[in-house]
Protein backbone atom coordinates (compact mmCIF):
# COMPACT_ATOMS: atom_id res chain seq x y z
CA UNK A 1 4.20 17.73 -1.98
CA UNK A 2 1.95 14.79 -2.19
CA UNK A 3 -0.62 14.17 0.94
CA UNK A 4 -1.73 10.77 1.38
CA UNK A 5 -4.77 9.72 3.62
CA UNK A 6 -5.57 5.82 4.33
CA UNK A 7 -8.50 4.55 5.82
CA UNK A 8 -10.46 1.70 6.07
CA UNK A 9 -8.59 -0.40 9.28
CA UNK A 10 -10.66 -1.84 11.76
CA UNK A 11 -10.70 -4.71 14.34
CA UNK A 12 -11.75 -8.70 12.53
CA UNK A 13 -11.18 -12.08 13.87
CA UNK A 14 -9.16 -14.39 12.15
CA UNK A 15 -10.17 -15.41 8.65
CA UNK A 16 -12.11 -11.74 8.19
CA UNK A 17 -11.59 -9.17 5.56
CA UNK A 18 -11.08 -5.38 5.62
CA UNK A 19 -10.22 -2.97 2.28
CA UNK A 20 -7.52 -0.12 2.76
CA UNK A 21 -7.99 3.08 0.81
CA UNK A 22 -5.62 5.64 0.15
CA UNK A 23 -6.09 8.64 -1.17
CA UNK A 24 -3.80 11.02 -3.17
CA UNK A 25 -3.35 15.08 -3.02
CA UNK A 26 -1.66 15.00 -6.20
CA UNK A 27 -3.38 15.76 -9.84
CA UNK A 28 -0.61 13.71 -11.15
CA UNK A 29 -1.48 10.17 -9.20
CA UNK A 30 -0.58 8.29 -12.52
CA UNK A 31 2.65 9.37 -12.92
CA UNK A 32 3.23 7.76 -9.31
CA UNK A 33 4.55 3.91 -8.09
CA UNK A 34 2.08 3.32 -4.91
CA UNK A 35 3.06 0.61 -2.30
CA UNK A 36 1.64 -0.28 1.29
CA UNK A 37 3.15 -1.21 3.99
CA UNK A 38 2.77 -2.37 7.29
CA UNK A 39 4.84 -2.04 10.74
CA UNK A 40 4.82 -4.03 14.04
CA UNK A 41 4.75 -2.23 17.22
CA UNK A 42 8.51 -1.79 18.08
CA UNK A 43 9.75 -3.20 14.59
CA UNK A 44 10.53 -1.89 10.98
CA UNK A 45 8.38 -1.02 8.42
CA UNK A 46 8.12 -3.54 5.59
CA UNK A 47 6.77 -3.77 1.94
CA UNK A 48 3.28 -5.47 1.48
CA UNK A 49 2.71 -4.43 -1.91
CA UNK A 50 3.74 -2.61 -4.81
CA UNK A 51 1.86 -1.12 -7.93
CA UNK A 52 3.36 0.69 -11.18
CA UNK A 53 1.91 3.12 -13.40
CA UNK A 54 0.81 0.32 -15.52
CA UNK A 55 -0.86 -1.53 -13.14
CA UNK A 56 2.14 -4.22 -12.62
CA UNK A 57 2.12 -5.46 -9.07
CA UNK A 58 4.67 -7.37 -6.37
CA UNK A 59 3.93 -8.81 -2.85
CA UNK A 60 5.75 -10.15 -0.04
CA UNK A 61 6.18 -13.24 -0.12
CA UNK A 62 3.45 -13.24 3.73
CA UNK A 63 0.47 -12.06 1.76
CA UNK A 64 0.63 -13.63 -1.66
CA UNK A 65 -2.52 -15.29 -2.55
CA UNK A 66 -4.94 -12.81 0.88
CA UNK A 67 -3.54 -9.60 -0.04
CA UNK A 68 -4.53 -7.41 -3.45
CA UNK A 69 -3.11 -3.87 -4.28
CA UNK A 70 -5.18 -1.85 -6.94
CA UNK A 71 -5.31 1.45 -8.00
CA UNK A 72 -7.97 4.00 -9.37
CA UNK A 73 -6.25 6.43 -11.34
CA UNK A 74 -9.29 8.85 -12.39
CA UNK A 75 -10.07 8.62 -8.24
CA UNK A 76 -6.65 9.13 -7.33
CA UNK A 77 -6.22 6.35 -4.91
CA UNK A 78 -4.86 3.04 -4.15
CA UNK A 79 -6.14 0.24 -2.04
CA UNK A 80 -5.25 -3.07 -0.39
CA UNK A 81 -7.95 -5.95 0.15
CA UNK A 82 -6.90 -8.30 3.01
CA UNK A 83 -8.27 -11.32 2.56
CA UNK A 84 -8.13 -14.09 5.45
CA UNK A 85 -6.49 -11.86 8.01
CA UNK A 86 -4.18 -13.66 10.61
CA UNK A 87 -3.27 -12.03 14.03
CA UNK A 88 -0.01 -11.94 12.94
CA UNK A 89 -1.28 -9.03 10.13
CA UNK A 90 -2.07 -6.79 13.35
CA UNK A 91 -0.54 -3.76 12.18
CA UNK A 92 -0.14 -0.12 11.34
CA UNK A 93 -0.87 -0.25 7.73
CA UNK A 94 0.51 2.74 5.63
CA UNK A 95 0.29 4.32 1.95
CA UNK A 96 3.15 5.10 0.12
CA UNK A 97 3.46 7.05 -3.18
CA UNK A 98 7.04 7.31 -5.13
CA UNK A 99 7.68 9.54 -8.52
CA UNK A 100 8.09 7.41 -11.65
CA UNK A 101 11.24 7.78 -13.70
CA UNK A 102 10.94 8.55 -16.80
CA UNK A 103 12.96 6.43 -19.35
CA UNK A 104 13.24 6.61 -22.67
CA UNK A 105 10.14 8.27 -22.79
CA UNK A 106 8.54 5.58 -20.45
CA UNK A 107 7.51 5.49 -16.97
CA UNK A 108 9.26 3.10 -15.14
CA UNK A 109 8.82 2.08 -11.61
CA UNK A 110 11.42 0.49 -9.25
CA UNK A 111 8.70 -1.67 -7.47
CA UNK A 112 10.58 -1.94 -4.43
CA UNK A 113 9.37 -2.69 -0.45
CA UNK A 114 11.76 -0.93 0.27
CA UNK A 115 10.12 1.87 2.75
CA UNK A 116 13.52 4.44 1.72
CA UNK A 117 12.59 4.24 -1.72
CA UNK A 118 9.35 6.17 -1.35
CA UNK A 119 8.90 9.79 -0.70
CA UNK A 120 5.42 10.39 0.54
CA UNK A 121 3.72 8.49 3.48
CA UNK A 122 -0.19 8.58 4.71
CA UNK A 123 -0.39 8.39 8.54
CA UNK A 124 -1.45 5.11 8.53
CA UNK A 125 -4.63 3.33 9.41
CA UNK A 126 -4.65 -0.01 12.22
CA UNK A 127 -5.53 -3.42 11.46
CA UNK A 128 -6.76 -5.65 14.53
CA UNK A 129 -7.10 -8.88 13.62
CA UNK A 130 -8.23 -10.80 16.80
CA UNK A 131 -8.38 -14.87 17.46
């Protein structure tokens, strides 16, 4: 089992900035794919971003160029900058954390937004972003 705890949400006008954190239970964090995601009140969850083991990253298409995914391996977490926040980013923000394969003696991630394609989930943090 793998525990997840984000942090970091708050309430900014439009154009602000917060950083997510999430951190990991697990002593194996870099054998792990990390994503976040975000869900509107009475909608889906969706992919915001993906990172491998190697560091390799994906966004939707809605935050490429505000949004940037990292990860600390030695600190066990993950994080998200949002960068020029829009109200329409007003959210539940959550940390997700998926097993690597391993293929051919290589760790491979599927990089997916897919929210069914990851095991463990944080209990998300809010982002506010007012006009």
């Amino acid at each position: 089992q793998v525990q997840l705890v984000e942090s970091g949400g708050g309430s900014v006008q439009t154009g602000g900035s917060l950083k997510l954190s999430c951190t990991a239970s697990t002593n194996e964090f870099s054998n792990y794919c990390m994503g976040w995601f975000h869900q509107f009140p009475g909608k889906e969850r969706e992919g915001v971003a993906t990172i491998g083991t190697d560091g390799y990253k994906t966004y939707a298409d809605s935050v490429v160029g505000r949004f940037t995914i990292s990860r600390d391996n030695v600190k066990k977490m993950v994080y998200l900058e949002l960068n020029n926040l829009k109200p329409e980013d007003t959210a539940m923000y959550y940390c997700a954390a998926e097993p690597a394969l391993v293929l051919a003696g290589k760790k491979v991630c599927a990089m997916s937004l897919i929210p069914l394609q990851y095991t463990y989930w944080g209990q998300g943090t809010q982002v506010t972003v007012s006009s």
